[in-house]
PDB file of N, CA and C in Angstrom:
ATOM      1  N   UNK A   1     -13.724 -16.855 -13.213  1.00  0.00           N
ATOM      2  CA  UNK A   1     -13.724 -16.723 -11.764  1.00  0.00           C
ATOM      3  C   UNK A   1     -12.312 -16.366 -11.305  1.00  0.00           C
ATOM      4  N   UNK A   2     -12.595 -15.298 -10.640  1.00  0.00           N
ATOM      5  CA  UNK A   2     -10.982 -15.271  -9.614  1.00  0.00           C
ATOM      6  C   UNK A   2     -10.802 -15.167  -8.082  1.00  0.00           C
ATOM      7  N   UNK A   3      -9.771 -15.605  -7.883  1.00  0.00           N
ATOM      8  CA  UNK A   3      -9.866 -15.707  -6.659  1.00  0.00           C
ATOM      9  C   UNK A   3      -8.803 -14.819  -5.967  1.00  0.00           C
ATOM     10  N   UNK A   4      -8.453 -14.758  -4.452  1.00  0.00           N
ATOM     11  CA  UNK A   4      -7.654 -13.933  -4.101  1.00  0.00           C
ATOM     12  C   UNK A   4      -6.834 -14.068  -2.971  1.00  0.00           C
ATOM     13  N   UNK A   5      -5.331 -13.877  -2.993  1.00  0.00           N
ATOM     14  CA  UNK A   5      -4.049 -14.022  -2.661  1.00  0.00           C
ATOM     15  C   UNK A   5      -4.063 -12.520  -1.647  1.00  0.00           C
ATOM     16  N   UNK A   6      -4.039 -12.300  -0.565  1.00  0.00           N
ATOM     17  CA  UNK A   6      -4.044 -10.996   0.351  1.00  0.00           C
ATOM     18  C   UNK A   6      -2.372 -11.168   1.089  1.00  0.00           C
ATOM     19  N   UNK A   7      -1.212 -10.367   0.575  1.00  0.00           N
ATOM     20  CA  UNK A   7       0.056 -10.217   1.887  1.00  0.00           C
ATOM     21  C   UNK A   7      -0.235  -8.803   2.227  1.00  0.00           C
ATOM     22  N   UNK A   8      -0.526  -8.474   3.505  1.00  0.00           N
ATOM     23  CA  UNK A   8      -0.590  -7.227   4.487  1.00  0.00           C
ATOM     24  C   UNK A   8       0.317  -7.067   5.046  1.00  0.00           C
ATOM     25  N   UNK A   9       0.786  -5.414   4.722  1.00  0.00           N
ATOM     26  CA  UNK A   9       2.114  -5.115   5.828  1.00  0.00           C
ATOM     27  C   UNK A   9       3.672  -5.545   5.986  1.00  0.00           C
ATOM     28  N   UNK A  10       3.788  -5.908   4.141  1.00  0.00           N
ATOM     29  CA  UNK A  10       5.192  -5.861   3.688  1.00  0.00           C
ATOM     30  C   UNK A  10       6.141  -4.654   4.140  1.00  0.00           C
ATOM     31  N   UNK A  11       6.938  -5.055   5.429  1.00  0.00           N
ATOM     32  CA  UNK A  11       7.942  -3.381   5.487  1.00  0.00           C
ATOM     33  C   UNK A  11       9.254  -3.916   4.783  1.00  0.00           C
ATOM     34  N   UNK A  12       9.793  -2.487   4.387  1.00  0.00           N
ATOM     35  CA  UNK A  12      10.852  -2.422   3.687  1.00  0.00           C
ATOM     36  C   UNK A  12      11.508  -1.522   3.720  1.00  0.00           C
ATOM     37  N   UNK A  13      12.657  -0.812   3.733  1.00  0.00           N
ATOM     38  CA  UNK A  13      13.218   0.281   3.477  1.00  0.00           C
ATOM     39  C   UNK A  13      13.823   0.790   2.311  1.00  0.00           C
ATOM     40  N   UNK A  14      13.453   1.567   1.404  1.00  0.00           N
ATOM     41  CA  UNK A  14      13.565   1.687  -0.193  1.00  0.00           C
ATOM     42  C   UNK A  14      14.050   3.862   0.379  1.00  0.00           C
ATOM     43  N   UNK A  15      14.707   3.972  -1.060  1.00  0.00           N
ATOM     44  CA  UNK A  15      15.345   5.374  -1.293  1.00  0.00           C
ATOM     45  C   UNK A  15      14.446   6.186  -2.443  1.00  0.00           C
ATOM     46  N   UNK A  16      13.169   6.311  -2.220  1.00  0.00           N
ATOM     47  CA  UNK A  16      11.999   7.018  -2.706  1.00  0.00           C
ATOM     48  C   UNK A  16      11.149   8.397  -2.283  1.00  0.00           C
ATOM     49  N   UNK A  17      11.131   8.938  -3.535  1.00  0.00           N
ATOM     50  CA  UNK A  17      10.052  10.211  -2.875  1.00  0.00           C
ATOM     51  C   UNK A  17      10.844  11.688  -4.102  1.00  0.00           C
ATOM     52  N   UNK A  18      10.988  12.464  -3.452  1.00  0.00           N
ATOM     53  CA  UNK A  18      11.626  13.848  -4.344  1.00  0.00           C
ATOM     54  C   UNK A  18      13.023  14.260  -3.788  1.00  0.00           C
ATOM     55  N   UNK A  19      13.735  14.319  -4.496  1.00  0.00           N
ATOM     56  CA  UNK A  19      15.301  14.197  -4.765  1.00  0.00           C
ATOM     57  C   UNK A  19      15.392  15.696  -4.097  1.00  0.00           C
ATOM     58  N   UNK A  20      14.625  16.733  -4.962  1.00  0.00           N
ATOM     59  CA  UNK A  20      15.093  17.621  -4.035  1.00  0.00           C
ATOM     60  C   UNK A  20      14.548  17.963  -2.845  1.00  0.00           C
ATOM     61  N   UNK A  21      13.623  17.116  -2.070  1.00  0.00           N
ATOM     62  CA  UNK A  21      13.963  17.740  -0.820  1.00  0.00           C
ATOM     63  C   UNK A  21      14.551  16.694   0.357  1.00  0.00           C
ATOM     64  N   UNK A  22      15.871  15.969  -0.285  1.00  0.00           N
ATOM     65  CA  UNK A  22      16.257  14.998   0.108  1.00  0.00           C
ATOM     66  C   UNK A  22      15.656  13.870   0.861  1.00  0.00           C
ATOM     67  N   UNK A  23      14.443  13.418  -0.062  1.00  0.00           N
ATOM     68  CA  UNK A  23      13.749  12.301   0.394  1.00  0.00           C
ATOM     69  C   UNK A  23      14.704  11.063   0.093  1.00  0.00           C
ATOM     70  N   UNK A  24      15.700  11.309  -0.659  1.00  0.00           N
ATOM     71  CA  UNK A  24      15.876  10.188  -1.742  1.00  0.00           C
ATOM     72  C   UNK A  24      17.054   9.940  -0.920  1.00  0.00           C
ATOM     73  N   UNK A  25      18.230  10.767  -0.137  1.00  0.00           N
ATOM     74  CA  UNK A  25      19.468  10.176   0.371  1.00  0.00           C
ATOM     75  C   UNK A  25      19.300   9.311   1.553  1.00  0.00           C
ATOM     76  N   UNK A  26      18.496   8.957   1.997  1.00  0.00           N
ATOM     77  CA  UNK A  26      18.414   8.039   3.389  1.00  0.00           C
ATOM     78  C   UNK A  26      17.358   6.835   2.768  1.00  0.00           C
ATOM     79  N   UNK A  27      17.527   5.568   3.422  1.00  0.00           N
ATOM     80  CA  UNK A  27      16.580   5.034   3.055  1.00  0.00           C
ATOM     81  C   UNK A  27      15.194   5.624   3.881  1.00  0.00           C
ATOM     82  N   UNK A  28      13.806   4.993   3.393  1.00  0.00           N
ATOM     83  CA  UNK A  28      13.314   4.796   4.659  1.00  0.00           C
ATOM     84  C   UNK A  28      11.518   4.326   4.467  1.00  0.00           C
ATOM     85  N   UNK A  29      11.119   4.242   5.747  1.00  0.00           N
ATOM     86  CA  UNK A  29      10.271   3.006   5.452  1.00  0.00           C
ATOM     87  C   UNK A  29       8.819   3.008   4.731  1.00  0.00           C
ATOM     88  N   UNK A  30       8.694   1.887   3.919  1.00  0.00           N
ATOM     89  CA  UNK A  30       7.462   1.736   3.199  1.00  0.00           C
ATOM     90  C   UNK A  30       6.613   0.111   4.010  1.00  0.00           C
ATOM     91  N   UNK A  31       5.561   0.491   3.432  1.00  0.00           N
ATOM     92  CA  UNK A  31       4.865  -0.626   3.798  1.00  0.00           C
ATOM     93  C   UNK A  31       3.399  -0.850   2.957  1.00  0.00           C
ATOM     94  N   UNK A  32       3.650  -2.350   1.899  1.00  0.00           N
ATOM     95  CA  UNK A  32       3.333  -2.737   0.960  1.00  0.00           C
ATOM     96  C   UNK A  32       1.888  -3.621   1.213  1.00  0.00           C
ATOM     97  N   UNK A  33       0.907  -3.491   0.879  1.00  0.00           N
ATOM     98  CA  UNK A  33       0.152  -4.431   0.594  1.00  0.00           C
ATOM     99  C   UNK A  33      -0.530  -4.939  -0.396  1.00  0.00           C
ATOM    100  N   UNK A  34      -0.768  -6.237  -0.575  1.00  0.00           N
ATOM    101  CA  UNK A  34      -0.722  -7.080  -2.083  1.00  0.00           C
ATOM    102  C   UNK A  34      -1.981  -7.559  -2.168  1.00  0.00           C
ATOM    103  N   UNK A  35      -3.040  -7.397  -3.050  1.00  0.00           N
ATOM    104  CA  UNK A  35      -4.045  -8.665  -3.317  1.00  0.00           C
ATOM    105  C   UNK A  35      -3.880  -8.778  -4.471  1.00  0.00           C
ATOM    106  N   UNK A  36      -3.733  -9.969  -4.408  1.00  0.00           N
ATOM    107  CA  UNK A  36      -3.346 -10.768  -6.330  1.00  0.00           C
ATOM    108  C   UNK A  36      -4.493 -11.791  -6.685  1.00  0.00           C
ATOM    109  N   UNK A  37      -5.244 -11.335  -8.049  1.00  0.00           N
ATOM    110  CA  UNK A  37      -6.364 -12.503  -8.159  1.00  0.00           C
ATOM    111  C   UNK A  37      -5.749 -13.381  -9.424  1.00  0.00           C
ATOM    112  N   UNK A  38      -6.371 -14.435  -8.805  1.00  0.00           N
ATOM    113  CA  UNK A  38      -6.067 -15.354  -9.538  1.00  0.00           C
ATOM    114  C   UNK A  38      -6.758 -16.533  -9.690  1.00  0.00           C
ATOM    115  N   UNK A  39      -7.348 -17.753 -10.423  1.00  0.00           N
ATOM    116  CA  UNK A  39      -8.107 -18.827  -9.902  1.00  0.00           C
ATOM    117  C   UNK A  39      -7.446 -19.766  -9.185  1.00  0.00           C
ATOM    118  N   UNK A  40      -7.291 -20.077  -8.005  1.00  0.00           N
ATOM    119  CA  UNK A  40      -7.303 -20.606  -7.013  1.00  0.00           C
ATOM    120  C   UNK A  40      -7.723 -22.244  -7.365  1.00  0.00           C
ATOM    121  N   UNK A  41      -8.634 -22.424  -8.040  1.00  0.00           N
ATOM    122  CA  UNK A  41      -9.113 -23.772  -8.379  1.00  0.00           C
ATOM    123  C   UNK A  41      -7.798 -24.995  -8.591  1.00  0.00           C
ATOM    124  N   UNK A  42      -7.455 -24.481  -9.559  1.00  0.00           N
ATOM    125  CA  UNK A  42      -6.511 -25.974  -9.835  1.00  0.00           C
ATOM    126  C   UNK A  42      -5.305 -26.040  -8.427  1.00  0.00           C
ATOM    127  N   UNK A  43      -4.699 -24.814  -7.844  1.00  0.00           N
ATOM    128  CA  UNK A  43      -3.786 -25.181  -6.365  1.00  0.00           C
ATOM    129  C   UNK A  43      -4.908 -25.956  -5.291  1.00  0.00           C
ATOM    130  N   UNK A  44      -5.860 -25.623  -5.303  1.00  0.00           N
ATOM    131  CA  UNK A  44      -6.831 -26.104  -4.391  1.00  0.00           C
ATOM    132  C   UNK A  44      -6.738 -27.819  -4.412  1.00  0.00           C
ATOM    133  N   UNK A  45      -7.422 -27.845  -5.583  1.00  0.00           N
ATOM    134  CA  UNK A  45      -7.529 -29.263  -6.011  1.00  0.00           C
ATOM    135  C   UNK A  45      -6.317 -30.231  -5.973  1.00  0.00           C
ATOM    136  N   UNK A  46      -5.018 -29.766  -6.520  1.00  0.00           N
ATOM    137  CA  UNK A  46      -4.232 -30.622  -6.558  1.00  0.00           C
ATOM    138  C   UNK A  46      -3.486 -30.139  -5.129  1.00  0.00           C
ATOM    139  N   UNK A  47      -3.544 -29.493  -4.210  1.00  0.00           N
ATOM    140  CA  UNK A  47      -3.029 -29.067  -2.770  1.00  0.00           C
ATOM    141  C   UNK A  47      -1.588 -28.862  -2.710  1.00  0.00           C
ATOM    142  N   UNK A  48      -1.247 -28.575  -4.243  1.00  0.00           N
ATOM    143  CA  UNK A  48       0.224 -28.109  -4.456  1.00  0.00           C
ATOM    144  C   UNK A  48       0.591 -26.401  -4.631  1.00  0.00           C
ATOM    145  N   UNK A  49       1.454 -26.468  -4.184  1.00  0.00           N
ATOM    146  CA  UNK A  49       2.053 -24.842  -4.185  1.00  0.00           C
ATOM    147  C   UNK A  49       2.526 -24.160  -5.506  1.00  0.00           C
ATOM    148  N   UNK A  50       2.954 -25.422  -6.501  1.00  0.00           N
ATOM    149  CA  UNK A  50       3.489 -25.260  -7.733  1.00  0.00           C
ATOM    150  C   UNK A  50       2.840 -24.311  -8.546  1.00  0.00           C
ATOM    151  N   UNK A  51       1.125 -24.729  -7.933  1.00  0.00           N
ATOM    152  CA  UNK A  51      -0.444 -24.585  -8.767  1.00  0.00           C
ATOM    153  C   UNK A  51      -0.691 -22.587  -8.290  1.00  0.00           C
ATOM    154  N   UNK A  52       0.005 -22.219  -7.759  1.00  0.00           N
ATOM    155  CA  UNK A  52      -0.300 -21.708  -7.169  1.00  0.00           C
ATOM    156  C   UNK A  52       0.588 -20.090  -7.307  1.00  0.00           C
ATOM    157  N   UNK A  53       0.534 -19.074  -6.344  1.00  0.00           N
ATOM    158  CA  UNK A  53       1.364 -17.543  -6.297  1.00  0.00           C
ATOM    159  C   UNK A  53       2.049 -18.166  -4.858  1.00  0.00           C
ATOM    160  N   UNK A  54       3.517 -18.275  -4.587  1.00  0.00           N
ATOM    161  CA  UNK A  54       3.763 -18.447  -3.491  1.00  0.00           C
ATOM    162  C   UNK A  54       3.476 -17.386  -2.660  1.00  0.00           C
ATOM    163  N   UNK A  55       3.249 -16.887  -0.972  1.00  0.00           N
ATOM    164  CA  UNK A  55       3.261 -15.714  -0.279  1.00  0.00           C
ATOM    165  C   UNK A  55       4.214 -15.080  -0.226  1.00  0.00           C
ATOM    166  N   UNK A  56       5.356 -16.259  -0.176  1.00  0.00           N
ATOM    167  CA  UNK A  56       6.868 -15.506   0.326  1.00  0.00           C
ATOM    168  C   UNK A  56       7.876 -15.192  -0.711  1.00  0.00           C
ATOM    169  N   UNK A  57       7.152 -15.696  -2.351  1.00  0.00           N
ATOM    170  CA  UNK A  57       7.800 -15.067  -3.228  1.00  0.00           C
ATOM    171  C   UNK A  57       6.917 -13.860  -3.926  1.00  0.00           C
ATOM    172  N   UNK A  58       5.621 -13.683  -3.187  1.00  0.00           N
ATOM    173  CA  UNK A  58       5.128 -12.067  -3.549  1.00  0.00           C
ATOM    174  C   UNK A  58       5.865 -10.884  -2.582  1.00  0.00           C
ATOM    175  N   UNK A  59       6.153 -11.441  -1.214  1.00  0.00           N
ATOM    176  CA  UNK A  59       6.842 -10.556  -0.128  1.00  0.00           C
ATOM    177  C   UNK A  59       8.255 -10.213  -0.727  1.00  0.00           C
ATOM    178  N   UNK A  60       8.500 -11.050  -1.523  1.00  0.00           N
ATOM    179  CA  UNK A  60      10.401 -11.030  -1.676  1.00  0.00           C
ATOM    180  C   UNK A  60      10.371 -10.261  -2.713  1.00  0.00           C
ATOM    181  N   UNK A  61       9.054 -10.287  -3.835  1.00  0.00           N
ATOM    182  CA  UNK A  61       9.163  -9.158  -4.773  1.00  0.00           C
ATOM    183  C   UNK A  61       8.931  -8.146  -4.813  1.00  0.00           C
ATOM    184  N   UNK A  62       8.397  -7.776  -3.418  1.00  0.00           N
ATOM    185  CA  UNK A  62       7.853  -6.679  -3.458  1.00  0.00           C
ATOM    186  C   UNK A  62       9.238  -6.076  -2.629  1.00  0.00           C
ATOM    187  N   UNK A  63       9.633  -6.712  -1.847  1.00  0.00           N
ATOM    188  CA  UNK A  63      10.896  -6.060  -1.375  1.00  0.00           C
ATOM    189  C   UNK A  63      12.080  -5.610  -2.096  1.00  0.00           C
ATOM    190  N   UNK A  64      12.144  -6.174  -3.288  1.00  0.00           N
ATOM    191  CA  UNK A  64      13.072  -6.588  -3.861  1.00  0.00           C
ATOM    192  C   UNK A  64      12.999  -4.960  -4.619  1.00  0.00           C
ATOM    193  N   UNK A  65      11.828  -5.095  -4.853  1.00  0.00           N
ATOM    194  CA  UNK A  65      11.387  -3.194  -6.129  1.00  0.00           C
ATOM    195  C   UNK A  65      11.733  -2.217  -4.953  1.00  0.00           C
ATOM    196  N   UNK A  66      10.913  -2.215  -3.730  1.00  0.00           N
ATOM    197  CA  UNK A  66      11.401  -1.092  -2.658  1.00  0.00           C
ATOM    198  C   UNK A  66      13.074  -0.861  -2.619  1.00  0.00           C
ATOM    199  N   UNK A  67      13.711  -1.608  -2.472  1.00  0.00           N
ATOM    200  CA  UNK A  67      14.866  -1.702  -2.069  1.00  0.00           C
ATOM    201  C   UNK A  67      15.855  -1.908  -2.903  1.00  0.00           C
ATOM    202  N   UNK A  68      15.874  -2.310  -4.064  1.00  0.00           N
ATOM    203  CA  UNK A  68      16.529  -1.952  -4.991  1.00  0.00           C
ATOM    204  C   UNK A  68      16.417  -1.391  -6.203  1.00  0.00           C
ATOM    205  N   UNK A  69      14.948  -0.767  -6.156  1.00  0.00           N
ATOM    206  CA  UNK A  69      14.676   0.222  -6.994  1.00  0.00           C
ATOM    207  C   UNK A  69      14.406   1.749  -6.135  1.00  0.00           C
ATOM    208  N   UNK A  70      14.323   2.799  -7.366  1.00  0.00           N
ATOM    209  CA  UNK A  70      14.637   4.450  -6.937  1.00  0.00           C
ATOM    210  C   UNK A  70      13.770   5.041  -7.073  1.00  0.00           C
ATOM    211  N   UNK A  71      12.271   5.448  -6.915  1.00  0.00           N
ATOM    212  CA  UNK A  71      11.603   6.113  -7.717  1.00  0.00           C
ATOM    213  C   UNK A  71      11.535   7.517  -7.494  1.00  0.00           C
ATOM    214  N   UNK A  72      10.703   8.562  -7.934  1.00  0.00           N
ATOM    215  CA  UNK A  72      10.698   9.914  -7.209  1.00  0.00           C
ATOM    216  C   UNK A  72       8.853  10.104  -6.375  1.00  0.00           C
ATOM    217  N   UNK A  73       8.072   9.500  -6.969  1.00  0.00           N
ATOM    218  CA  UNK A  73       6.841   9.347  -7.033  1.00  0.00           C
ATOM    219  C   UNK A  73       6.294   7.802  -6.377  1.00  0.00           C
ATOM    220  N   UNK A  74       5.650   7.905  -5.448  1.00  0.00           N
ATOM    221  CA  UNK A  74       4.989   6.449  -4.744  1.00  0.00           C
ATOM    222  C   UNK A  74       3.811   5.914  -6.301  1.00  0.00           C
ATOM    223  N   UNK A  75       3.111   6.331  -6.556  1.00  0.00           N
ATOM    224  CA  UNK A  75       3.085   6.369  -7.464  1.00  0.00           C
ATOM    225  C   UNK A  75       3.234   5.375  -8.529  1.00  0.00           C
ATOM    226  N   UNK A  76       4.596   5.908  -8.859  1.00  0.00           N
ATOM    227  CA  UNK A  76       5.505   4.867  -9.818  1.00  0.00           C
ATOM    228  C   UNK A  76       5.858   3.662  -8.967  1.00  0.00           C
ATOM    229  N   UNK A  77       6.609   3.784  -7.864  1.00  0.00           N
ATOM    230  CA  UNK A  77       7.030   2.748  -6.910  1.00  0.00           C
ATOM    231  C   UNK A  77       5.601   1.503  -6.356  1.00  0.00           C
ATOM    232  N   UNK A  78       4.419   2.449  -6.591  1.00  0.00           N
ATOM    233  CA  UNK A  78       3.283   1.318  -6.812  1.00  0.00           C
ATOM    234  C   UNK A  78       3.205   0.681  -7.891  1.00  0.00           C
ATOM    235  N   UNK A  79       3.300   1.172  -8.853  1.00  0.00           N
ATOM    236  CA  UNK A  79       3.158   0.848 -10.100  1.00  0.00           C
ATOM    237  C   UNK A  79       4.490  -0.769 -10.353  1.00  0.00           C
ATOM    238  N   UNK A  80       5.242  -0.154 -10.300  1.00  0.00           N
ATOM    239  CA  UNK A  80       6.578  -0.919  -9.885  1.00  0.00           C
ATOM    240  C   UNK A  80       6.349  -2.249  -9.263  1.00  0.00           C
ATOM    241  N   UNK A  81       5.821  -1.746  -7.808  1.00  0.00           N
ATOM    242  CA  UNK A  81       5.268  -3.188  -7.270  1.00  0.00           C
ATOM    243  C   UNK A  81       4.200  -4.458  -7.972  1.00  0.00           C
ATOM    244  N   UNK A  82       2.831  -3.583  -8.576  1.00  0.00           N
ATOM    245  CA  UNK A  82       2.111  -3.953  -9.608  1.00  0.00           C
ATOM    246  C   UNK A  82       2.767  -5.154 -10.533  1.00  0.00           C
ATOM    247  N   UNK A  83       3.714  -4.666 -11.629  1.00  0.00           N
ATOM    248  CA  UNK A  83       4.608  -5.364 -12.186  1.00  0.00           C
ATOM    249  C   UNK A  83       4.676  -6.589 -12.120  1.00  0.00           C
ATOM    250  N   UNK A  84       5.692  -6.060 -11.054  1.00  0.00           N
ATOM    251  CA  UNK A  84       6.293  -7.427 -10.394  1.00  0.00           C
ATOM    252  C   UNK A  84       5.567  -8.600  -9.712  1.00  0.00           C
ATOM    253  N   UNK A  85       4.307  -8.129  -9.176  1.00  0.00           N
ATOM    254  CA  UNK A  85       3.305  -9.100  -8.848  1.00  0.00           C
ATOM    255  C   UNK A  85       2.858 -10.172 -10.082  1.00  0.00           C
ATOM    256  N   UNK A  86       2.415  -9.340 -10.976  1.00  0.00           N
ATOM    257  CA  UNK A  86       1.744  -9.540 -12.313  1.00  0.00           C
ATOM    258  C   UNK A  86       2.924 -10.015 -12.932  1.00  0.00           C
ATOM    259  N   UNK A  87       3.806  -9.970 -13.244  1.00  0.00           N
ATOM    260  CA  UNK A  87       5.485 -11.937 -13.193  1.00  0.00           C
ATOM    261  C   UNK A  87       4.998 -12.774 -13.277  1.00  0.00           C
ATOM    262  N   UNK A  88       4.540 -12.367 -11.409  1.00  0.00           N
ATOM    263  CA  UNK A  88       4.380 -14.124 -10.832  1.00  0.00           C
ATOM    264  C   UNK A  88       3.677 -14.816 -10.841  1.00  0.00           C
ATOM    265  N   UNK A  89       2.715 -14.266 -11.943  1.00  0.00           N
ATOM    266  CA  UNK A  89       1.180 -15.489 -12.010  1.00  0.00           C
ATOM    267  C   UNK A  89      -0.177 -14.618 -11.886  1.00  0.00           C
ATOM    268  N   UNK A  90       0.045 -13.402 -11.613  1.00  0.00           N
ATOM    269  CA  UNK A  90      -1.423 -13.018 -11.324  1.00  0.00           C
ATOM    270  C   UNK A  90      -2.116 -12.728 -12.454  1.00  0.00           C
ATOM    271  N   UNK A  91      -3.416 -12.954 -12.527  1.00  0.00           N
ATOM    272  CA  UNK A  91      -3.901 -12.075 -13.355  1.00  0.00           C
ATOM    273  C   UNK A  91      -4.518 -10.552 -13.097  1.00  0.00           C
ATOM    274  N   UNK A  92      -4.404 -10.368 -11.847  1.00  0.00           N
ATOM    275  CA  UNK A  92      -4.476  -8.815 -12.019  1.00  0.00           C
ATOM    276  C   UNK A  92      -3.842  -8.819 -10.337  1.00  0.00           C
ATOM    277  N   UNK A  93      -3.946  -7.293  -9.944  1.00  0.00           N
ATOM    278  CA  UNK A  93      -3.205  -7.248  -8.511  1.00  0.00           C
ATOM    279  C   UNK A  93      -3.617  -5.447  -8.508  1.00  0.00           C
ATOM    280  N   UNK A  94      -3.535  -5.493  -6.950  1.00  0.00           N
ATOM    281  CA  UNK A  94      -4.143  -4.068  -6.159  1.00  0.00           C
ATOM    282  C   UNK A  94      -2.787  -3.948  -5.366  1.00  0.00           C
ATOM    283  N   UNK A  95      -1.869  -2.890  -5.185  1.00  0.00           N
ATOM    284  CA  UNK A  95      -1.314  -2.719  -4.537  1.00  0.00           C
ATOM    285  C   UNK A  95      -1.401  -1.605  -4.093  1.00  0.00           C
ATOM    286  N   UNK A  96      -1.287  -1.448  -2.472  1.00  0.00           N
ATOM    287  CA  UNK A  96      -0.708  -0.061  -1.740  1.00  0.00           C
ATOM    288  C   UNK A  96      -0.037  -0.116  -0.944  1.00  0.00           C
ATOM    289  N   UNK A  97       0.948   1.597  -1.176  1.00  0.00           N
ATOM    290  CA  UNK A  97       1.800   1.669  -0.901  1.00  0.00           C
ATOM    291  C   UNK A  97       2.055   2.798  -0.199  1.00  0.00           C
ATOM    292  N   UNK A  98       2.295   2.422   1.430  1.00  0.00           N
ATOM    293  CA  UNK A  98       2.042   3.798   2.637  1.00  0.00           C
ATOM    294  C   UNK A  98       3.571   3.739   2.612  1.00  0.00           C
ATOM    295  N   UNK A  99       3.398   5.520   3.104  1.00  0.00           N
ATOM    296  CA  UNK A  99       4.701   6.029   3.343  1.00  0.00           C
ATOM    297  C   UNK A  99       5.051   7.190   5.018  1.00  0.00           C
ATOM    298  N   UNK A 100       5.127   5.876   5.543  1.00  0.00           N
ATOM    299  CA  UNK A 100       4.940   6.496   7.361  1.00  0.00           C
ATOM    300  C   UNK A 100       5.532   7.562   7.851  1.00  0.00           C
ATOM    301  N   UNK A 101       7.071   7.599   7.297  1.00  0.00           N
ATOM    302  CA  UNK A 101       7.407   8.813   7.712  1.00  0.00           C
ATOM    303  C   UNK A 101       7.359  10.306   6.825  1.00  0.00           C
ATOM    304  N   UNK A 102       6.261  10.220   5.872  1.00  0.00           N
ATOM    305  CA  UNK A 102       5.604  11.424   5.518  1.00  0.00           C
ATOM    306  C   UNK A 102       4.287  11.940   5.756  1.00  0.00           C
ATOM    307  N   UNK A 103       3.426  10.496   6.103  1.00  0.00           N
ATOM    308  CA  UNK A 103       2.065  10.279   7.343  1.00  0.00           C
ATOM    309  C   UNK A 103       2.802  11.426   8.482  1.00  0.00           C
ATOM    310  N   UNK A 104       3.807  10.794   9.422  1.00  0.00           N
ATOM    311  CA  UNK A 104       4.314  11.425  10.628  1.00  0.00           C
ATOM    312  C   UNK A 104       4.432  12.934  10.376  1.00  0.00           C
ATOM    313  N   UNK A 105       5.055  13.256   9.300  1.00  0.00           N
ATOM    314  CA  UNK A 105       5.577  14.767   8.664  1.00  0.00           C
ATOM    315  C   UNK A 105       4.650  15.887   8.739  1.00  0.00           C
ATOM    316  N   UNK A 106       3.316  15.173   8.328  1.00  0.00           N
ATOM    317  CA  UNK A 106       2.210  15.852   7.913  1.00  0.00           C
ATOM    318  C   UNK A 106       1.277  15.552   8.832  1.00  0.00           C
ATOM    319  N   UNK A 107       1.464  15.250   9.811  1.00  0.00           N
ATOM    320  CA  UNK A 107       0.784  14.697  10.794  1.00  0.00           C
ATOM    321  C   UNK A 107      -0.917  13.961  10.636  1.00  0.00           C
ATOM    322  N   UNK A 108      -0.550  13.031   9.702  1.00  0.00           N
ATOM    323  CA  UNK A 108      -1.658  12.524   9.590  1.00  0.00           C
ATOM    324  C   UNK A 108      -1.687  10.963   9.482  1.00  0.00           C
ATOM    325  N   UNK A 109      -2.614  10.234   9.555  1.00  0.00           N
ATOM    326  CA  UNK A 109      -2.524   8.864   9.861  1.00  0.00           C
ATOM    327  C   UNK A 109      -2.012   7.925   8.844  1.00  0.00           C
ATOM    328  N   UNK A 110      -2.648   8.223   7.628  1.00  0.00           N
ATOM    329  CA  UNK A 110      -1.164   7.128   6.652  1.00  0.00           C
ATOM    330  C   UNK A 110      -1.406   8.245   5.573  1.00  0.00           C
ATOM    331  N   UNK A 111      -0.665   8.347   4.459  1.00  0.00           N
ATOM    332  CA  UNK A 111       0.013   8.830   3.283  1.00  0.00           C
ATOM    333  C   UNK A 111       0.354   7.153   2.372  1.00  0.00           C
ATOM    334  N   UNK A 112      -0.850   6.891   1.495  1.00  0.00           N
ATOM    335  CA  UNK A 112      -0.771   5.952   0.562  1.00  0.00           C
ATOM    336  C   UNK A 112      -1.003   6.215  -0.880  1.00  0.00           C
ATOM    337  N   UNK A 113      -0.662   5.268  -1.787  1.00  0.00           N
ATOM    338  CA  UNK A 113      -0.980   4.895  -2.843  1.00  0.00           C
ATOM    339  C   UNK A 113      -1.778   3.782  -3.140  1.00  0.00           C
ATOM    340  N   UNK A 114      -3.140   3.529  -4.299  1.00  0.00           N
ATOM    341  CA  UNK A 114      -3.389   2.325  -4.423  1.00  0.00           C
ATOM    342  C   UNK A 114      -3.295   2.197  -6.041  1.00  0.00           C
ATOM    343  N   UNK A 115      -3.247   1.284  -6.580  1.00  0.00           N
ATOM    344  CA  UNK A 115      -3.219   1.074  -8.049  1.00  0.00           C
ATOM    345  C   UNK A 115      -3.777  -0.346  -8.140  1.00  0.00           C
ATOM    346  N   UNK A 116      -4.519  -0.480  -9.101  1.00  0.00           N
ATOM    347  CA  UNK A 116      -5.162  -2.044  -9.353  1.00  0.00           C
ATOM    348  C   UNK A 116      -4.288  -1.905 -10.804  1.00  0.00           C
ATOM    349  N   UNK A 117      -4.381  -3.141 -11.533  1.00  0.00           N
ATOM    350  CA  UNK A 117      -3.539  -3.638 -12.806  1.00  0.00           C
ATOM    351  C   UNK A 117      -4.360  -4.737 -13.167  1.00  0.00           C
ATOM    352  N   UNK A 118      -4.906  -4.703 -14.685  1.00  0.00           N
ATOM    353  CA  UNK A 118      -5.190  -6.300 -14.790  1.00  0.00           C
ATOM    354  C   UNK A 118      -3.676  -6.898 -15.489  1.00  0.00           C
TER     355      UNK A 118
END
């Protein structure tokens, strides 16, 4: 059985995308969302956090890859995020990863990535 961990709407500002058409010299903004499964049972039961994926240390990792990692490809920078979820306890994780001001560029409503991982 698994259960599931949802953070929506991680923003961040990370230096990603294609080098040459200077996506890469400015930061600019992403916005991350996480579902991490996992069994839930034993945090439940014992009503400890220990038992558990903290929220605010999936937000901090996911910030942590945007922003101090480089990629050229969202893509990879999903993939990236993936990872780092899958650290902290998950047994598998869905991440996507919109990129607003190339939504805006192209004038269309979001520009994402999704990737699942077990």
């Amino acid at each position: 059985m698994s259960d599931t961990i949802v953070v929506r709407g991680i923003r961040a500002q990370g230096r990603h995308g294609l080098a040459a058409i200077g996506e890469r010299e400015h930061p600019q903004p992403f916005v991350v969302d996480v579902e991490l499964r996992r069994d839930l049972r034993p945090a439940a039961a014992a009503d400890d956090l220990a038992a558990t994926v903290d929220y605010v240390e999936i937000a901090k990792a996911v910030r942590s890859v945007v922003e101090d990692e480089s990629f050229e490809l969202v893509e990879a920078l999903a993939d990236g995020v993936a990872r780092r979820v899958l650290e902290l306890g998950a047994d598998s994780v869905r991440v996507k990863v919109a990129k607003p001001r190339s939504a805006a560029l192209v004038g269309v409503d979001e520009i994402a990535v999704v990737v699942e991982r077990p």
